[in-house]
C-alpha atoms as a PDB file:
ATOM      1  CA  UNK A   1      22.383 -31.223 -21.171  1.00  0.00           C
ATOM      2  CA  UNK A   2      19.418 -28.866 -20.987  1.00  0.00           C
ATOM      3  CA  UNK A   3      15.790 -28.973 -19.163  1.00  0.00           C
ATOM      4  CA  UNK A   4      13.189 -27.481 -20.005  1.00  0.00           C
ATOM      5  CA  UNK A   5       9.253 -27.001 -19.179  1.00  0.00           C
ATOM      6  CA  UNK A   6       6.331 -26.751 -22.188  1.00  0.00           C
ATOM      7  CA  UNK A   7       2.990 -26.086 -20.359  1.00  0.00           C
ATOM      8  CA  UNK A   8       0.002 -27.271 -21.355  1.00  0.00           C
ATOM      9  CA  UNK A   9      -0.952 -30.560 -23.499  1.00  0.00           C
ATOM     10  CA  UNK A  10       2.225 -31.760 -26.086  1.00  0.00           C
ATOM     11  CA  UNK A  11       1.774 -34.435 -28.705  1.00  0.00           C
ATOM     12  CA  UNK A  12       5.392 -34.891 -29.950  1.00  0.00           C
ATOM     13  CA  UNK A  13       4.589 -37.452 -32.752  1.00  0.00           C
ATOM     14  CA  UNK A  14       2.000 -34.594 -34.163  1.00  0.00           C
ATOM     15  CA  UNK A  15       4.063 -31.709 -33.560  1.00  0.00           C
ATOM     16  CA  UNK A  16       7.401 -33.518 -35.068  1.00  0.00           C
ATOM     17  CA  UNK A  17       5.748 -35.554 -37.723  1.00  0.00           C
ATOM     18  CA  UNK A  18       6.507 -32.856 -40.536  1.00  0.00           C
ATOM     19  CA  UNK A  19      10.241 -33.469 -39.557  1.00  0.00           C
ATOM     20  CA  UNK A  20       9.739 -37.230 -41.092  1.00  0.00           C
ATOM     21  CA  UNK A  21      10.150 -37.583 -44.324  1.00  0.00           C
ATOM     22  CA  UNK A  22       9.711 -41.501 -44.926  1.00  0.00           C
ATOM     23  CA  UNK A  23       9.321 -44.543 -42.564  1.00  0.00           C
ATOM     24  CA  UNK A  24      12.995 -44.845 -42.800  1.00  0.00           C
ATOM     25  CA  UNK A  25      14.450 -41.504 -42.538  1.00  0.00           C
ATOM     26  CA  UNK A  26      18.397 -42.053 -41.581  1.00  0.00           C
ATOM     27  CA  UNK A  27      18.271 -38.398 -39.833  1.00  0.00           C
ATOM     28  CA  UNK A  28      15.269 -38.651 -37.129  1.00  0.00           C
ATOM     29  CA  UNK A  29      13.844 -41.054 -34.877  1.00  0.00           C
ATOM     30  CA  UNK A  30      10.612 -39.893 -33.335  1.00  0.00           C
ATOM     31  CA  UNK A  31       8.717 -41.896 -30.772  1.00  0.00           C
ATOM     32  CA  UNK A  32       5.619 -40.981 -28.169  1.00  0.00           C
ATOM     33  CA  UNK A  33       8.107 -39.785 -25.524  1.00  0.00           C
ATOM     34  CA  UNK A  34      10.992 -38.487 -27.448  1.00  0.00           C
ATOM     35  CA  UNK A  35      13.072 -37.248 -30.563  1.00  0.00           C
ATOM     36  CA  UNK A  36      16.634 -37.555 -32.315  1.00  0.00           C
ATOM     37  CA  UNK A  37      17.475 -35.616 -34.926  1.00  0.00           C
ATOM     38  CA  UNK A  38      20.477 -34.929 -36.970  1.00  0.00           C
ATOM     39  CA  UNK A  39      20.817 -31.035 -38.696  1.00  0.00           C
ATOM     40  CA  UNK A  40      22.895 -28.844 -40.695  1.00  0.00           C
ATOM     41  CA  UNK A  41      22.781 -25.517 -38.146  1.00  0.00           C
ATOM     42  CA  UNK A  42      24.739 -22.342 -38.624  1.00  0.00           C
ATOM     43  CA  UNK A  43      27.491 -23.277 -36.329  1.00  0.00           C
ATOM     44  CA  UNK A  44      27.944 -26.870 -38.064  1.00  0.00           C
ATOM     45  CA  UNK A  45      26.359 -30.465 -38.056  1.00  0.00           C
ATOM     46  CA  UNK A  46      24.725 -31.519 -34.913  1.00  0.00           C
ATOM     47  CA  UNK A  47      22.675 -34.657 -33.266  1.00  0.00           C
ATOM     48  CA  UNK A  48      19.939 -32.957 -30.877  1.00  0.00           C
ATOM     49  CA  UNK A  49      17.694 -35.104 -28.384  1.00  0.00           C
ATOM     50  CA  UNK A  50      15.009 -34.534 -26.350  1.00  0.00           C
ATOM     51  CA  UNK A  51      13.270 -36.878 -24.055  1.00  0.00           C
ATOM     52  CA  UNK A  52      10.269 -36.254 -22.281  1.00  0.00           C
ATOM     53  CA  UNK A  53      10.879 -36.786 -18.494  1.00  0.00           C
ATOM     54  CA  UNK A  54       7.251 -36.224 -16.731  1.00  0.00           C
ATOM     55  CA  UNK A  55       4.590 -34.174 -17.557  1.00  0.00           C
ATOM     56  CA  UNK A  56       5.639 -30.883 -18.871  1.00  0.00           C
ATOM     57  CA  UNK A  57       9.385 -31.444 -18.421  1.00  0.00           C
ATOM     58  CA  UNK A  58      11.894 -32.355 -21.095  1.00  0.00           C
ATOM     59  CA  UNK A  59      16.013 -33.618 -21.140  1.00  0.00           C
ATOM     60  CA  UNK A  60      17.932 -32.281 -24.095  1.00  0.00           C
ATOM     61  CA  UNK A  61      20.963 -33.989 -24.886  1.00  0.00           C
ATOM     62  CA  UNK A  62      23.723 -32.946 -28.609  1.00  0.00           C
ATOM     63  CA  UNK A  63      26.646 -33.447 -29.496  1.00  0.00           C
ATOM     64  CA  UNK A  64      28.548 -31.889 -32.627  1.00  0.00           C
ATOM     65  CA  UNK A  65      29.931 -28.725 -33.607  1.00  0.00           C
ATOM     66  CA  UNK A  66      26.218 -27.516 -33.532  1.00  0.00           C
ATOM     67  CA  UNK A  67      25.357 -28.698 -30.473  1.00  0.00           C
ATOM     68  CA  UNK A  68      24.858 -25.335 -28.119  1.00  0.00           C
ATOM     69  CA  UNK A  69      22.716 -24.058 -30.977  1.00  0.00           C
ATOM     70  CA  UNK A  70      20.353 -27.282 -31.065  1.00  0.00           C
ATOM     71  CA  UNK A  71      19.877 -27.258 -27.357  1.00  0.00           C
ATOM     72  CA  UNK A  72      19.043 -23.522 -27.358  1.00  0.00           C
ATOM     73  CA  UNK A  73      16.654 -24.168 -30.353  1.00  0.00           C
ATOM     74  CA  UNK A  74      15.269 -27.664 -28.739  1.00  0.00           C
ATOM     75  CA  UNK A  75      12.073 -25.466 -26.969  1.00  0.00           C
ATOM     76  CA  UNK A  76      11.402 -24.060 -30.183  1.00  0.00           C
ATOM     77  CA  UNK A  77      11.905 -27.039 -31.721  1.00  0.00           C
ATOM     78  CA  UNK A  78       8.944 -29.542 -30.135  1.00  0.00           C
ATOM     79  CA  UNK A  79       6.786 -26.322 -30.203  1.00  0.00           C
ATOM     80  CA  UNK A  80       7.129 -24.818 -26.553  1.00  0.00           C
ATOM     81  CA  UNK A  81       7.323 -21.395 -28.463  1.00  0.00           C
ATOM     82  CA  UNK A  82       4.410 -21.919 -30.325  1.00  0.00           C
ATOM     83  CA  UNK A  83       2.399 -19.360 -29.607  1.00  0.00           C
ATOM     84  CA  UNK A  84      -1.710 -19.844 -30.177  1.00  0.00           C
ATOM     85  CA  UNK A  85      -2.912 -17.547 -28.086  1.00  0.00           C
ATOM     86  CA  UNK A  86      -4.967 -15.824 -30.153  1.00  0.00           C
ATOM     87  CA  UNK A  87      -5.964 -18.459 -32.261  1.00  0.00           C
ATOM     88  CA  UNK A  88      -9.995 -18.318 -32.119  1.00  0.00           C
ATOM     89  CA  UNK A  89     -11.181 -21.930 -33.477  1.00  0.00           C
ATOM     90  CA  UNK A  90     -15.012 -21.136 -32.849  1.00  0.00           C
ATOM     91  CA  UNK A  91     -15.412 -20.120 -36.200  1.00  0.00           C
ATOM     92  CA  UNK A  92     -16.097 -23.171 -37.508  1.00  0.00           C
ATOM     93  CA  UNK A  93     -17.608 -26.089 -35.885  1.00  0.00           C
ATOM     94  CA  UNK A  94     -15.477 -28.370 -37.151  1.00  0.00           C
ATOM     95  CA  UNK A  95     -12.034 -26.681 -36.700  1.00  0.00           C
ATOM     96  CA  UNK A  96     -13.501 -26.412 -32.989  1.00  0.00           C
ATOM     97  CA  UNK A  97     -13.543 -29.717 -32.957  1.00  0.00           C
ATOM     98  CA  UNK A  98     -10.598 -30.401 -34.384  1.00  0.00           C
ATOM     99  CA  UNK A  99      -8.743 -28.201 -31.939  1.00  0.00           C
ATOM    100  CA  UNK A 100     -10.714 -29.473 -29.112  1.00  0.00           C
ATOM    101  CA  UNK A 101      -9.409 -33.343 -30.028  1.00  0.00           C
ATOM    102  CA  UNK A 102      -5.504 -32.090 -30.521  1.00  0.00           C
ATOM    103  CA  UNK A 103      -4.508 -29.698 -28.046  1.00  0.00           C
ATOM    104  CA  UNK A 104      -0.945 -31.127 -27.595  1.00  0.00           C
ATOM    105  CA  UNK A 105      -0.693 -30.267 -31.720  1.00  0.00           C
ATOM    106  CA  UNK A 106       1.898 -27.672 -31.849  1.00  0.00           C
ATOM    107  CA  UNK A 107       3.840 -25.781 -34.505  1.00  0.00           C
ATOM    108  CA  UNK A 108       7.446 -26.611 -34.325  1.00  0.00           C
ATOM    109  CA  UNK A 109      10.104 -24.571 -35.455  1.00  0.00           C
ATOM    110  CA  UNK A 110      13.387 -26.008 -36.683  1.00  0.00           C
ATOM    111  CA  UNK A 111      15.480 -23.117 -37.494  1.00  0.00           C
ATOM    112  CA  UNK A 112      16.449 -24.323 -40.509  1.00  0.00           C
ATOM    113  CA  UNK A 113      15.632 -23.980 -43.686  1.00  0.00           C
ATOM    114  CA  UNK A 114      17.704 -26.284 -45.694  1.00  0.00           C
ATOM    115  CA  UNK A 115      16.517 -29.346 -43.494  1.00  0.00           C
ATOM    116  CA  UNK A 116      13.203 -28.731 -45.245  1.00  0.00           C
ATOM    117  CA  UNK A 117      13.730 -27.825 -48.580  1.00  0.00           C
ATOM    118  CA  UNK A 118      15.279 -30.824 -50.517  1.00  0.00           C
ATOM    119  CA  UNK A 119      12.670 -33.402 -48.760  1.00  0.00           C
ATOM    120  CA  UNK A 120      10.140 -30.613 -50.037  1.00  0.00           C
ATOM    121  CA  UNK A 121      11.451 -30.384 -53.779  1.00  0.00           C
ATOM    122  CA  UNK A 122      11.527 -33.927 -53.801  1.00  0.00           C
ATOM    123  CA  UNK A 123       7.675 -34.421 -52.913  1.00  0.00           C
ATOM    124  CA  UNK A 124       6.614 -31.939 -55.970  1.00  0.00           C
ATOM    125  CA  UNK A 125       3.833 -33.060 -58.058  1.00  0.00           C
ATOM    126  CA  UNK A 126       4.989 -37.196 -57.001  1.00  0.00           C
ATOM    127  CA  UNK A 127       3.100 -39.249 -54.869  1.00  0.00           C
ATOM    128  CA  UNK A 128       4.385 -39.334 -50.696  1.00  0.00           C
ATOM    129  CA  UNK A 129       5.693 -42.698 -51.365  1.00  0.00           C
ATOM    130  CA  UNK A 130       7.692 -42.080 -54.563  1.00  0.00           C
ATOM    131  CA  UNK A 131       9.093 -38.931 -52.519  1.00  0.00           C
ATOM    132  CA  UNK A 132      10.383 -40.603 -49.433  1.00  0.00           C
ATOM    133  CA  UNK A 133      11.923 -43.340 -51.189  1.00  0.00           C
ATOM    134  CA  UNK A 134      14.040 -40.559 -53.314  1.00  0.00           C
ATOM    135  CA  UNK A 135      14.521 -38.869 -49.692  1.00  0.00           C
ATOM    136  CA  UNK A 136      16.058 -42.516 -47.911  1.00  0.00           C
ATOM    137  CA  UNK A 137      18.453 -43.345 -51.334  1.00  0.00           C
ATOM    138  CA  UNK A 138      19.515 -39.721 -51.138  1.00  0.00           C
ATOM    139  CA  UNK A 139      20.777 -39.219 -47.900  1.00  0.00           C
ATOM    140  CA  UNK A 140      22.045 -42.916 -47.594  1.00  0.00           C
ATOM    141  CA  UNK A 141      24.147 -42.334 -50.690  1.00  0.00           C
ATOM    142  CA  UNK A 142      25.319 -38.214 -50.361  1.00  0.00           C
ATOM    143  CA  UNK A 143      24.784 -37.581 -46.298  1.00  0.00           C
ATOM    144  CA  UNK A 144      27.565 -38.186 -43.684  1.00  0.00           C
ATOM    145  CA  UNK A 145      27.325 -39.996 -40.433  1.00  0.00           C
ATOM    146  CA  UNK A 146      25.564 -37.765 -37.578  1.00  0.00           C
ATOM    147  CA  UNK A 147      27.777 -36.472 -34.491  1.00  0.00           C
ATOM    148  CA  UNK A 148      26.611 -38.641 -31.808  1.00  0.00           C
ATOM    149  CA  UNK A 149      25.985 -42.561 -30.166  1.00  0.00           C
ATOM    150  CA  UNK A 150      23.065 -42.825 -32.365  1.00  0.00           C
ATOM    151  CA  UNK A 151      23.462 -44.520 -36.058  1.00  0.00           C
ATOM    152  CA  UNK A 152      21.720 -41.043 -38.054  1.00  0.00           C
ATOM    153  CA  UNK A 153      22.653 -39.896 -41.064  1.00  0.00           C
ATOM    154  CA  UNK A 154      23.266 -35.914 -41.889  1.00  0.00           C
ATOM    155  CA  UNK A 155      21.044 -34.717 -45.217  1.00  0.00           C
ATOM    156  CA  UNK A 156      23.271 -33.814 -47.998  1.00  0.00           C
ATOM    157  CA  UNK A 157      25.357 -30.788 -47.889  1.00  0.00           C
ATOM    158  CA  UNK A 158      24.116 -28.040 -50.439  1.00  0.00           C
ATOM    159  CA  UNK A 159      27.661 -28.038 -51.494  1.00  0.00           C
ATOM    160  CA  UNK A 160      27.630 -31.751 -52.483  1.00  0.00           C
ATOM    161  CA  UNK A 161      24.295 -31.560 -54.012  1.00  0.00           C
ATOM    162  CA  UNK A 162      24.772 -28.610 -56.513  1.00  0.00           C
ATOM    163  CA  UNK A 163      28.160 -30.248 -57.422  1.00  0.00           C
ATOM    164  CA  UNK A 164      25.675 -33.220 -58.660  1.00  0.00           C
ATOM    165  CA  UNK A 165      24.349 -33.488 -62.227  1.00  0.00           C
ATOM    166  CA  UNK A 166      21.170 -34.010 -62.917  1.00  0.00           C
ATOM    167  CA  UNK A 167      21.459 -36.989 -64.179  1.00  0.00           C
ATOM    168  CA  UNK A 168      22.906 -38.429 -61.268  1.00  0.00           C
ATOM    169  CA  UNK A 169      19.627 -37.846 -59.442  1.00  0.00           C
ATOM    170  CA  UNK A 170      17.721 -40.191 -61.641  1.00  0.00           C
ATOM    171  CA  UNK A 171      18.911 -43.218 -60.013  1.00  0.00           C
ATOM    172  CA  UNK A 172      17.318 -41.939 -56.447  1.00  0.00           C
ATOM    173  CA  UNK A 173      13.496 -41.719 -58.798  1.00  0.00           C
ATOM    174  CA  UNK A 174      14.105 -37.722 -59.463  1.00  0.00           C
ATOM    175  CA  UNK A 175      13.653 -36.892 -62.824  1.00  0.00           C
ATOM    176  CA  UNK A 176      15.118 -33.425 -64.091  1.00  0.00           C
ATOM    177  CA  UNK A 177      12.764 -30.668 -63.381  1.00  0.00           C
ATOM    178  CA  UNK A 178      13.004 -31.531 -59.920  1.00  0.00           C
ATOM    179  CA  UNK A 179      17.239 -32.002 -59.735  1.00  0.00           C
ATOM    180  CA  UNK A 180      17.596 -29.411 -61.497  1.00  0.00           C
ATOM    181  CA  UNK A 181      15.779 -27.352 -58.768  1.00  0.00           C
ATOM    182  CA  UNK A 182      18.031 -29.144 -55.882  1.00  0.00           C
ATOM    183  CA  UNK A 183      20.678 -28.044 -57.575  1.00  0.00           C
ATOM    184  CA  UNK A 184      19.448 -24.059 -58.159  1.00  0.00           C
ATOM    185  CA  UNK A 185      18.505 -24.553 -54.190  1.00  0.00           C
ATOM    186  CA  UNK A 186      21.810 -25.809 -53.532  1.00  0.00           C
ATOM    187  CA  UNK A 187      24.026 -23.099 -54.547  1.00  0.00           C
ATOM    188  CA  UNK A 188      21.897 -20.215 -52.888  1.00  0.00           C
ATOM    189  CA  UNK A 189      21.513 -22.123 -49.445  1.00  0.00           C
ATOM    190  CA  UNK A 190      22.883 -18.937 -47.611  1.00  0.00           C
ATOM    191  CA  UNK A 191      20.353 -17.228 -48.717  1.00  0.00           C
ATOM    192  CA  UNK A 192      17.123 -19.701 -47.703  1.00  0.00           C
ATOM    193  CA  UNK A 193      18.721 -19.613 -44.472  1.00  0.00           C
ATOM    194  CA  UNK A 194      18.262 -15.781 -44.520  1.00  0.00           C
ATOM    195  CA  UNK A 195      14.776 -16.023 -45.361  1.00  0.00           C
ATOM    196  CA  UNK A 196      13.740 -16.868 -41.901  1.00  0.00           C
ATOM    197  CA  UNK A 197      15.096 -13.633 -40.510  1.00  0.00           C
ATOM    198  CA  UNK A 198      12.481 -11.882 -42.713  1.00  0.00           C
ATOM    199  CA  UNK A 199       8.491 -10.959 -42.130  1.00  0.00           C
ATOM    200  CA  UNK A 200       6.549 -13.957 -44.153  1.00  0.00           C
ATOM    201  CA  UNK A 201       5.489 -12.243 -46.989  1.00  0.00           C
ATOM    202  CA  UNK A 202       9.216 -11.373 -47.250  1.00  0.00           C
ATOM    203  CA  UNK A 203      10.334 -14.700 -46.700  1.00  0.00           C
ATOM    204  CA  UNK A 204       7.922 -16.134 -49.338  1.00  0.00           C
ATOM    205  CA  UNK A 205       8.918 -13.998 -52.208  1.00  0.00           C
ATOM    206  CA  UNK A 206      12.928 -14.990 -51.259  1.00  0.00           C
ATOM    207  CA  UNK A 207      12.368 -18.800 -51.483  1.00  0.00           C
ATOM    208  CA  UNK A 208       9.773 -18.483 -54.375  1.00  0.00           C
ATOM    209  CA  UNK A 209      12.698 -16.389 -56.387  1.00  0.00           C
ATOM    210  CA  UNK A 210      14.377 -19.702 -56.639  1.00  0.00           C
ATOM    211  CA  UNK A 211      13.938 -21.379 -59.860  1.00  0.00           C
ATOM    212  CA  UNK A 212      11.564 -24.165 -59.407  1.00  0.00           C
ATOM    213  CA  UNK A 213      10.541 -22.935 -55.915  1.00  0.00           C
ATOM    214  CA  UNK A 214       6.977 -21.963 -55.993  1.00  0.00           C
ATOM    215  CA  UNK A 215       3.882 -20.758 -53.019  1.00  0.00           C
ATOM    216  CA  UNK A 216       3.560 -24.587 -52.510  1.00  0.00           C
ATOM    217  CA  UNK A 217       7.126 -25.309 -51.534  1.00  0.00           C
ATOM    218  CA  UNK A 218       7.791 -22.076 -49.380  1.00  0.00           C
ATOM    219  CA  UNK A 219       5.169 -22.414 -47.622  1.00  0.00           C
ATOM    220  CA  UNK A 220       5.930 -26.122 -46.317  1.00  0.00           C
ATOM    221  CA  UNK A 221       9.539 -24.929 -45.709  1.00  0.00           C
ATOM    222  CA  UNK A 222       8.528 -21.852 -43.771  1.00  0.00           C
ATOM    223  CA  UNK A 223       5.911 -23.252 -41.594  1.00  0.00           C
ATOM    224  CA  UNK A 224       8.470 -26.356 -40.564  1.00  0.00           C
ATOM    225  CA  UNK A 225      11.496 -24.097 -40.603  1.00  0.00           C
ATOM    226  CA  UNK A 226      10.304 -20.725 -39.237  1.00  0.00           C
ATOM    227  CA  UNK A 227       7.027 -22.046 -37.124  1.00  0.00           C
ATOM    228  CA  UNK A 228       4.817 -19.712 -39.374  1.00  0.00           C
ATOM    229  CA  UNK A 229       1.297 -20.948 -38.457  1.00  0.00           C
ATOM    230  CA  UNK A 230       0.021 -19.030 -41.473  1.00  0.00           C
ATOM    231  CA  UNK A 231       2.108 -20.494 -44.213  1.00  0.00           C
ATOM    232  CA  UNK A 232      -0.686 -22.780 -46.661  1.00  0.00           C
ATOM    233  CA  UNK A 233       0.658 -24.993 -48.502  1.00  0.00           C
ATOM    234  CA  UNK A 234      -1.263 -23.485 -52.360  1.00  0.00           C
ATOM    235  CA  UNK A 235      -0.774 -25.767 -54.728  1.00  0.00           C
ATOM    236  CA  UNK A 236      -1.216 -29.054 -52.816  1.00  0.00           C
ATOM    237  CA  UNK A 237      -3.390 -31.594 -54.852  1.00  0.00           C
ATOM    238  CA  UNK A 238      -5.180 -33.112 -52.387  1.00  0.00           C
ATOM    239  CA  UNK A 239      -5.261 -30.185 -48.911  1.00  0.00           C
ATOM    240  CA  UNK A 240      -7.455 -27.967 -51.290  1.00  0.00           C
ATOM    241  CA  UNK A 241      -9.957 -31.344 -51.728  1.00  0.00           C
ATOM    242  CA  UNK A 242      -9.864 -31.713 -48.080  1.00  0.00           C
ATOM    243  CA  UNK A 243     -10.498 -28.135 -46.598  1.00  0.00           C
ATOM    244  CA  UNK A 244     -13.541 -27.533 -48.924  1.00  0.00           C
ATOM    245  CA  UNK A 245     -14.681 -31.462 -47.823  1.00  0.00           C
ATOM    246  CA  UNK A 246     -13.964 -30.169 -43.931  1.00  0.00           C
ATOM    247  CA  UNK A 247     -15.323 -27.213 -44.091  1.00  0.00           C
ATOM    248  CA  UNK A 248     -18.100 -27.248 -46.755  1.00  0.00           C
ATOM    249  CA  UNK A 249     -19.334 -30.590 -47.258  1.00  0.00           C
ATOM    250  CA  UNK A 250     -17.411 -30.154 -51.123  1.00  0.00           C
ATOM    251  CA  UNK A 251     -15.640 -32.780 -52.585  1.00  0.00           C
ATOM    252  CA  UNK A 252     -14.054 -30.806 -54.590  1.00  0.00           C
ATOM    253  CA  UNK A 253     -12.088 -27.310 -53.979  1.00  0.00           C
ATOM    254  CA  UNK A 254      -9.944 -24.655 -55.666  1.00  0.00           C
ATOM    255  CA  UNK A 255      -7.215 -22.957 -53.920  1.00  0.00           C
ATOM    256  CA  UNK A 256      -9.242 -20.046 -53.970  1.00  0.00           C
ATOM    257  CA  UNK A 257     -12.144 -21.285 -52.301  1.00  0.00           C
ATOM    258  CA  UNK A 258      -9.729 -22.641 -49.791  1.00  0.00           C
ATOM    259  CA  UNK A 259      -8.308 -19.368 -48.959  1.00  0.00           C
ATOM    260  CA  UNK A 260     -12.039 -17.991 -49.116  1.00  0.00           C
ATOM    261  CA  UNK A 261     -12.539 -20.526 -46.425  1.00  0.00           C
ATOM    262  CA  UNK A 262      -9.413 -20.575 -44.041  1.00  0.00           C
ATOM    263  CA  UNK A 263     -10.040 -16.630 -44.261  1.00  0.00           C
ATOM    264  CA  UNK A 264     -11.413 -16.278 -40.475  1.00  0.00           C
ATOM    265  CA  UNK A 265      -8.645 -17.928 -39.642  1.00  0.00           C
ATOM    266  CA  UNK A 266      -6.231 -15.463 -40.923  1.00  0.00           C
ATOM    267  CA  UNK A 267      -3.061 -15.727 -38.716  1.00  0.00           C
ATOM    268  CA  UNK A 268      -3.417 -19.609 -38.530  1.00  0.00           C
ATOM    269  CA  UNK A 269      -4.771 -20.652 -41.743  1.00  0.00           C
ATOM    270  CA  UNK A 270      -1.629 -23.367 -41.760  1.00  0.00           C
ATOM    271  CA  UNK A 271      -2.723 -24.209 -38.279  1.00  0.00           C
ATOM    272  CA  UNK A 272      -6.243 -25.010 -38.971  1.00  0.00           C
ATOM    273  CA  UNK A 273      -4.731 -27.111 -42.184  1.00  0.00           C
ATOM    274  CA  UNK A 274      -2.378 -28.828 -39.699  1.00  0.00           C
ATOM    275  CA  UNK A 275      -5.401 -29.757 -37.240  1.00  0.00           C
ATOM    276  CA  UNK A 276      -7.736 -31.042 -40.031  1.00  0.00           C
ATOM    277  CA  UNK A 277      -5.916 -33.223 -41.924  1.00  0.00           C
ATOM    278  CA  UNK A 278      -5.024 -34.437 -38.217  1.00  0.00           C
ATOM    279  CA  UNK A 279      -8.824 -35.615 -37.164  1.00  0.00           C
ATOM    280  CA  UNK A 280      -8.084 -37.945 -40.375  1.00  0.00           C
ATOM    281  CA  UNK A 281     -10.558 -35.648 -43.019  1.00  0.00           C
ATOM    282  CA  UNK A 282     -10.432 -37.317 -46.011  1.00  0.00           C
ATOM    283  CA  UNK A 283     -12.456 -35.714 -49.466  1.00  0.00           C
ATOM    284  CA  UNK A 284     -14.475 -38.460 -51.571  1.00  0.00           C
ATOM    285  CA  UNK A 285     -11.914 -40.150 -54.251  1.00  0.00           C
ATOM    286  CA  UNK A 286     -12.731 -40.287 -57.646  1.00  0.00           C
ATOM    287  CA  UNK A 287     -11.149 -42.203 -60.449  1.00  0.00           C
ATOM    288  CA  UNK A 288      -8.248 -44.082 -60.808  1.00  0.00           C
ATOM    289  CA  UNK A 289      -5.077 -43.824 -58.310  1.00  0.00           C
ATOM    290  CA  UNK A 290      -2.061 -41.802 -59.813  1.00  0.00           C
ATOM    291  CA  UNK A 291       0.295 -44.249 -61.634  1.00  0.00           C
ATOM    292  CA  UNK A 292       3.582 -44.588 -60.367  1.00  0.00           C
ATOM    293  CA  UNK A 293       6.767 -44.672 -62.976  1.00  0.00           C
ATOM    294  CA  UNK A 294      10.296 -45.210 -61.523  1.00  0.00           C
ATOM    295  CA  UNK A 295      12.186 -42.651 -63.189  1.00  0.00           C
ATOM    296  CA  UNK A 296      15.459 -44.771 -62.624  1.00  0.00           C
ATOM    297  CA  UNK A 297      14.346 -47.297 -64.484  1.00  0.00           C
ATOM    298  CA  UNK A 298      13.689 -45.094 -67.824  1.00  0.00           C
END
């Protein structure tokens, strides 16, 4: 067991909600005062949680092979290492705002890379619901039971997932553009893990060198894996909509003019994302919603 002090505010369901990838994720239960979460680390599977005693002071508690790594990484992990201290929000009214409403919304850091990237590949160019139902079947049917008392599930291990065909995805919803990419993902784990050793431009162009791993995906995997605050997630359909609506009354944005306006917040441009779409900004909607089709039923 480990305890440990965060100063200042700490909204764990903000900070950890990246680490949920559908209502019911089998590796993660979050909840106002606490977390438990299964993981792949370097030194083997592992169940990690952390409670939140009083104000400021939080219980760690693993078990597993990975267990001494997960308690060293459980600061990091709930954002204690998060470090905003020369994040300037005045910029911008409404970031100011924003930042004013959510101080205990902190950048976590997981550690890991491959905890992020499958969940990630599977929400490409699908809707959040058709992505965390693929997420739930997946790890039910290919992840292992979680060291620990608590009934989690471990993600798939890349070594079961590239031994998959592709066809064997489409009865989780993932057509084969996207298992396909699990699968390239799969066999060069070892070397996503790497990435987060590396400065971010460094660790961008390493993940994007994946086939089917583009600015979009990296940047979601580095920002929950590696705590970049900088990491924007290019690409997204709707964030681009949003900033430009936040931040210049548009209703409609480009990722360019996105970039163009996150730019005085260069450093934390994945920060000020994070803290928007938090105060609930929603852009105008226009037409018709995106039709769902249930790829295992093709």
């Amino acid at each position: 067991m480990r305890r440990f002090r965060v100063p200042g505010e700490l909204d764990l369901l903000a900070t950890l909600r990246p680490l949920v990838h559908s209502a019911q994720d089998p590796t993660i239960r979050l909840r106002r005062d606490g977390v438990v979460r299964a993981s792949r680390t370097p030194e083997g599977a592992g169940t990690v949680e952390i409670v939140r005693e009083s104000a400021g002071t939080y219980t760690a508690r693993a078990w597993g092979p990975g267990a001494d790594w997960l308690l060293d990484g459980a600061p990091a992990l709930v954002g204690g290492e998060d470090d905003c201290s020369d994040f300037d929000p005045s910029p911008h009214p409404a970031v100011a705002r924003a930042a004013h409403g959510r101080p205990g919304l902190r950048l976590g850091r997981s550690g890991v890379a491959w905890d992020a990237v499958v969940p990630t590949i599977l929400a490409q160019r699908v809707t959040s619901r058709e992505a965390a139902r693929s997420w739930t079947r997946l790890v039910r049917a290919h992840g292992e039971p979680a060291p620990g008392p608590y009934d989690l599930r471990l993600q798939p291990a890349p070594e079961r997932l590239a031994s998959l065909p592709y066809w064997a995805y489409h009865r989780f919803g993932v057509e084969r553009a996207r298992a396909e990419t699990i699968v390239a993902a799969s066999r060069c784990s070892r070397r996503l893990e790497q990435a987060l050793t590396l400065p971010s431009a460094e660790a961008t162009a390493r993940l994007c060198a994946v086939r089917g791993l583009g600015p979009w995906t990296a940047a979601l995997v580095l920002r929950i894996a590696a705590g970049d605050a900088d990491q924007v997630e290019v690409g997204d359909f709707h964030v681009k909509n949003q900033v430009a609506w936040a931040l210049a009354g548009e209703p409609r944005g480009t990722d360019e003019r996105m970039l163009e306006l996150l730019a005085p917040f260069a450093g934390h441009r994945g920060r000020v994302v994070r803290l928007l779409l938090a105060t609930g900004v929603r852009a105008p909607a226009f037409g018709a919603r995106q039709r769902i089709v249930a790829i295992e039923r093709l």
